[in-house]
Protein backbone atom coordinates (compact mmCIF):
# COMPACT_ATOMS: atom_id res chain seq x y z
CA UNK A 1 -9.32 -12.21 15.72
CA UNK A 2 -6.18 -11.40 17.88
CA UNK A 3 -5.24 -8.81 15.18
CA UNK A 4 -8.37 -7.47 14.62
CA UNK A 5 -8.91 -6.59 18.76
CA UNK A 6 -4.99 -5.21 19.00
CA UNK A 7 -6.15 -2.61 15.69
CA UNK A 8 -9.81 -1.76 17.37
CA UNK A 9 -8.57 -1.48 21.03
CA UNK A 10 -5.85 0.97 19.41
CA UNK A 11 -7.92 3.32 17.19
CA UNK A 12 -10.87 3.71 20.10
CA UNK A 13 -8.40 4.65 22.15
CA UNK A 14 -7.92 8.11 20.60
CA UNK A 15 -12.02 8.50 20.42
CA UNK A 16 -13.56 10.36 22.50
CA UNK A 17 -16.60 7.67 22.32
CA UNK A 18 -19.32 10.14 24.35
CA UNK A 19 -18.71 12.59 21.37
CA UNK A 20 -19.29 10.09 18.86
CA UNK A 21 -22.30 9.26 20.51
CA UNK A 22 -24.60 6.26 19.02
CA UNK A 23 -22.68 6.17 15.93
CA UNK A 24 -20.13 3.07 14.73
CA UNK A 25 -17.47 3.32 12.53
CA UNK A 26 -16.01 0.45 10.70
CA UNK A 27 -12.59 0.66 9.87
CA UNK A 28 -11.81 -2.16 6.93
CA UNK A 29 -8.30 -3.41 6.78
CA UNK A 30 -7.07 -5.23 3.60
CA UNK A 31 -3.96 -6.81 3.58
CA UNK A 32 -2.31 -5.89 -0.34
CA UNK A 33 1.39 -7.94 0.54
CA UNK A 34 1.61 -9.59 4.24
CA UNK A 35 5.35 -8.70 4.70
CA UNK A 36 5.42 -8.59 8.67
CA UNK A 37 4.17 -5.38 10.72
CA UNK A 38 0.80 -5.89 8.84
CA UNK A 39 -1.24 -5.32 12.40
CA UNK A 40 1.06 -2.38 12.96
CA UNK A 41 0.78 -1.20 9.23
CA UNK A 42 -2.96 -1.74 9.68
CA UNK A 43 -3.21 0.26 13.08
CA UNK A 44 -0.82 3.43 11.37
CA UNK A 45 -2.90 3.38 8.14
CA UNK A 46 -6.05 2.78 9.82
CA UNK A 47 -5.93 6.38 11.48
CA UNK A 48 -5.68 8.01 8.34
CA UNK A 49 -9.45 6.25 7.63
CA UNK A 50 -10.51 7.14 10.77
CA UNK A 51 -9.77 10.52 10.46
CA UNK A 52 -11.72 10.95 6.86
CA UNK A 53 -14.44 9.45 8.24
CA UNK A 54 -14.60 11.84 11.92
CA UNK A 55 -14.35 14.60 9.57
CA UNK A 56 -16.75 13.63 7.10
CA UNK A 57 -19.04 12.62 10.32
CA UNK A 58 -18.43 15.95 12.05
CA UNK A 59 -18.96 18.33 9.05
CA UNK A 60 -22.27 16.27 7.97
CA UNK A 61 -23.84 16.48 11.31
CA UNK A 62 -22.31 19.81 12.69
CA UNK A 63 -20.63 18.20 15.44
CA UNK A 64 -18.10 21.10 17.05
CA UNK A 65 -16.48 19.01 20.31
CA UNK A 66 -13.22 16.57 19.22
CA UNK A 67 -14.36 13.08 18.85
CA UNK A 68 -10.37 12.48 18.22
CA UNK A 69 -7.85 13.02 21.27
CA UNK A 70 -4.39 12.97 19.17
CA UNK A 71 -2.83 11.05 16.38
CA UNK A 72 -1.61 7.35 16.66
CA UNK A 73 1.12 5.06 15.18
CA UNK A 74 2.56 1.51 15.54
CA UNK A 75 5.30 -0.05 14.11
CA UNK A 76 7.18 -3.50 14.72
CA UNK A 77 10.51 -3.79 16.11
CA UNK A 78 12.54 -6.86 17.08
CA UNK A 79 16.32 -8.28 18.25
CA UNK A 80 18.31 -9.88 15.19
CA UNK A 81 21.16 -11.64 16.21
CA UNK A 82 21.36 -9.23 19.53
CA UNK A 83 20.89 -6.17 17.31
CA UNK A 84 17.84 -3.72 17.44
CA UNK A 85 16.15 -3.61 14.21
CA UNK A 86 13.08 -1.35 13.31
CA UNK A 87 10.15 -2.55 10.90
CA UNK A 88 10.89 -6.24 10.69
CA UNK A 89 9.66 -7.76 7.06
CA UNK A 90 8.62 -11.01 7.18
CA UNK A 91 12.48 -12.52 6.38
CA UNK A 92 13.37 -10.48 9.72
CA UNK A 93 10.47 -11.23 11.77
CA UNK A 94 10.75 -15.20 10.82
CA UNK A 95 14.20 -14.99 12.48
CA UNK A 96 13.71 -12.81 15.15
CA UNK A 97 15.16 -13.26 18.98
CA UNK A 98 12.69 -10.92 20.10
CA UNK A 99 9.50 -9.63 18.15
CA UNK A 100 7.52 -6.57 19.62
CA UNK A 101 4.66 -4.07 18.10
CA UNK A 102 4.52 -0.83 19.81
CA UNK A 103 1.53 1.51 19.60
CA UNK A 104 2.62 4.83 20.66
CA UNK A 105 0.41 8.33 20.04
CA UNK A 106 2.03 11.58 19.09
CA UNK A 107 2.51 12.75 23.29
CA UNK A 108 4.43 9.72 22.95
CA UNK A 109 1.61 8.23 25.58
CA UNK A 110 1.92 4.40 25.06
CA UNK A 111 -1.37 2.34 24.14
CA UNK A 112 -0.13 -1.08 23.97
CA UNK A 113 2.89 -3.05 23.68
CA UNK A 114 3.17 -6.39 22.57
CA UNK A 115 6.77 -8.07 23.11
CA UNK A 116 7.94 -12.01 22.91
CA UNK A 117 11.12 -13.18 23.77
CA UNK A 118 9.72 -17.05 22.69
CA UNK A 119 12.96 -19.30 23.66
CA UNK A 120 15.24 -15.61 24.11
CA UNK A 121 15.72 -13.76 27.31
CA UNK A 122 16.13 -10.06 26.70
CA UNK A 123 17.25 -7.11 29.13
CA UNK A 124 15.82 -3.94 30.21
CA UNK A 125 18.54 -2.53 28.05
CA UNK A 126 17.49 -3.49 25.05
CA UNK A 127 13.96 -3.59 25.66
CA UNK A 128 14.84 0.25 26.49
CA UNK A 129 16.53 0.33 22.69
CA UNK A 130 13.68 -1.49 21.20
CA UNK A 131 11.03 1.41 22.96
CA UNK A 132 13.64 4.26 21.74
CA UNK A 133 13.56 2.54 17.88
CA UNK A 134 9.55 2.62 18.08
CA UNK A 135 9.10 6.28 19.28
CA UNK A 136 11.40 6.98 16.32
CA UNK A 137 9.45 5.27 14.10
CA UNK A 138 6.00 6.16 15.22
CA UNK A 139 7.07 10.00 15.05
CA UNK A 140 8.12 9.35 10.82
CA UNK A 141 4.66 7.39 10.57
CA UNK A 142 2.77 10.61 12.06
CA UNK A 143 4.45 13.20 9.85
CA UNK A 144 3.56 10.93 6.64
CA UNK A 145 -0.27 10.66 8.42
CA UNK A 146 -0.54 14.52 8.81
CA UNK A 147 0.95 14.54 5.18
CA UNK A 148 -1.18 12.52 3.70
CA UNK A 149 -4.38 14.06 5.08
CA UNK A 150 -3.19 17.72 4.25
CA UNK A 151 -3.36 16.58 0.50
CA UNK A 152 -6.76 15.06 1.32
CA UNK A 153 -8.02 18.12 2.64
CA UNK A 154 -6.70 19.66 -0.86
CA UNK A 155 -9.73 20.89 -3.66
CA UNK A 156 -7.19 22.18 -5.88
CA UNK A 157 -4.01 21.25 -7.92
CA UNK A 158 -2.08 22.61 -10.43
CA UNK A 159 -1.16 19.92 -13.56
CA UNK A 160 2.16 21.30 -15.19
CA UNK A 161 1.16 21.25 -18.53
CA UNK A 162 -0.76 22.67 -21.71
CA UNK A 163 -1.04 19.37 -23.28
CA UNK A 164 -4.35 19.20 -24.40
CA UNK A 165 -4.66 15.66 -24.78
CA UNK A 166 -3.08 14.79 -21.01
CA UNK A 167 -5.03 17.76 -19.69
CA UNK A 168 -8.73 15.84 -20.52
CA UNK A 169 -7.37 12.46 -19.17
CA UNK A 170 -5.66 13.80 -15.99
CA UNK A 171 -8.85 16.17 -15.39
CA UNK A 172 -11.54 13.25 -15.80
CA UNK A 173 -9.44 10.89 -13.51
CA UNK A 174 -9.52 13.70 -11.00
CA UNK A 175 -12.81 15.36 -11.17
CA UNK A 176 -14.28 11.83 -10.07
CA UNK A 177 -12.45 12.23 -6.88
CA UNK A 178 -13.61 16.12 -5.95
CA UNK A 179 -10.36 17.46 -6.42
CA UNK A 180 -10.18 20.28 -9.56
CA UNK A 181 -7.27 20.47 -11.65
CA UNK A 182 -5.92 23.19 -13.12
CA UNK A 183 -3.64 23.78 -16.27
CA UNK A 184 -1.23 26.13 -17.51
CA UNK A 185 -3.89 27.31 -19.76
CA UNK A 186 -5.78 29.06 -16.42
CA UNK A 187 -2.43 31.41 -15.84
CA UNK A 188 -0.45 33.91 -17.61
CA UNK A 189 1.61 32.19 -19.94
CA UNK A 190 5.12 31.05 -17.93
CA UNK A 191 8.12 29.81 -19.08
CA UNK A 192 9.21 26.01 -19.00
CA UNK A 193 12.45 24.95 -16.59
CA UNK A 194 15.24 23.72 -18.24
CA UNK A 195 14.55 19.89 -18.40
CA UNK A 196 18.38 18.47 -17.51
CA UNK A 197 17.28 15.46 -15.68
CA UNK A 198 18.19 12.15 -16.34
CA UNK A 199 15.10 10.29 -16.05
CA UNK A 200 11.30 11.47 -16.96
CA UNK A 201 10.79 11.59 -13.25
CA UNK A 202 13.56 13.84 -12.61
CA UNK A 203 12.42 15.83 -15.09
CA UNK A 204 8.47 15.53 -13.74
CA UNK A 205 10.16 16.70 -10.51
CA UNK A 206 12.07 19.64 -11.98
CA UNK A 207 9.07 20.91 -13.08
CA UNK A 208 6.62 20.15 -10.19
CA UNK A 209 8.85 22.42 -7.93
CA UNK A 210 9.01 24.72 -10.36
CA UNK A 211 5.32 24.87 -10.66
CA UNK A 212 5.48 24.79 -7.27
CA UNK A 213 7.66 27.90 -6.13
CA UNK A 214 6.46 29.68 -8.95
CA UNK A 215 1.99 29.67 -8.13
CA UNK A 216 2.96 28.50 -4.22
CA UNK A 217 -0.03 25.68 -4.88
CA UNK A 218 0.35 21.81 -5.06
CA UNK A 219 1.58 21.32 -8.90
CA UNK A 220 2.54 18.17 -10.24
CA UNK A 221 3.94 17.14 -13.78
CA UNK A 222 4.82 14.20 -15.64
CA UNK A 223 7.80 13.45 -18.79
CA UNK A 224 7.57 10.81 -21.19
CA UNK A 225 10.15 12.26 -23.84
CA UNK A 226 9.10 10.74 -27.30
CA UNK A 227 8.25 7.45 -25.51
């Protein structure tokens, strides 16, 4: 219960409630591995849901005003012995001096902190390198969050390939999830990369950015060789 109030004090804090009006939105956590950080992990990928879902709301019923203020991370951080460490697992958090969970947004406003010293003393000093660690942190979390939700907003990718066979199963997979995939079959024909990469996913990668700098749209590929 103590986990669930830090992750819904945290995500209505970025709502602009009176916009939202008499509407509730549920934002369901499931924990896949419990490997410490899971209310911060919870609060970070929690946004991303509560994001789909404003937009979704806000489209469905017209609504023009911004029910959300700003974007919002939170990420562990702790003292192992007397060093600053960022993202404890649960090895790290176990042995902790000092175990704290920050929830910062993207002004770098704070929303909550959460810090134990248990048996440990600590000092402004490294309470002050334990704050600078989270900013850091938070800041990488929001530039995945913004990443992520750019590829949500996507309708349209480009599948590297004129595989017929890989080109139905890729497109069925897709086409339950609204996004439409396109094939080298839709374009004038191009010419494959070299494929010098060690591994199939070097070589998926090779051509994925060639797809990529070549139609300037989100292209993806795969290799599997004669495997």
């Amino acid at each position: 219960q103590e986990i669930q109030r830090l992750i819904g004090r945290s995500l209505r804090s970025i709502v602009n409630l009176e916009y939202l009006g008499e509407r509730q939105i549920k934002i369901d956590c499931d924990v896949i591995q419990a490997d410490g950080g899971t209310r911060t992990a919870s609060i970070s990928g929690g946004f991303v849901a509560l994001y789909q879902a404003v937009s979704v709301l806000k489209k469905n019923y017209n609504i023009q005003k911004p029910i959300l203020k700003e974007y919002i991370g939170a990420v562990s951080a702790g003292i192992i012995n007397e060093q600053t460490h960022l993202d404890l697992n649960y090895k790290e958090d176990s042995n902790a001096q000092v175990d704290a969970n920050f929830v910062i947004c993207e002004s770098g406003k704070i929303v909550e902190i959460q810090t134990t010293g248990e048996e440990y003393f600590f000092s402004r000093e490294q309470f002050n390198k334990l704050f600078d660690l989270a900013n850091k942190g938070v800041s990488e979390i929001i530039e995945k969050q913004k990443k992520i939700l750019s590829l949500w907003k996507v309708k349209e990718v480009i599948f590297f390939s004129n595989n017929k066979n890989k080109i139905s199963k890729i497109s069925n997979f897709f086409n339950a999830k609204s996004l439409r995939i396109l094939n080298l079959d839709n374009y004038e024909k191009i010419q494959s990369p070299k494929e010098t990469g060690r591994t199939f996913e070097e070589n998926a990668k090779i051509k994925s950015l060639y797809g990529y700098n070549f139609f300037k749209k989100i292209c993806f590929a795969d290799d599997s060789g004669i495997v």
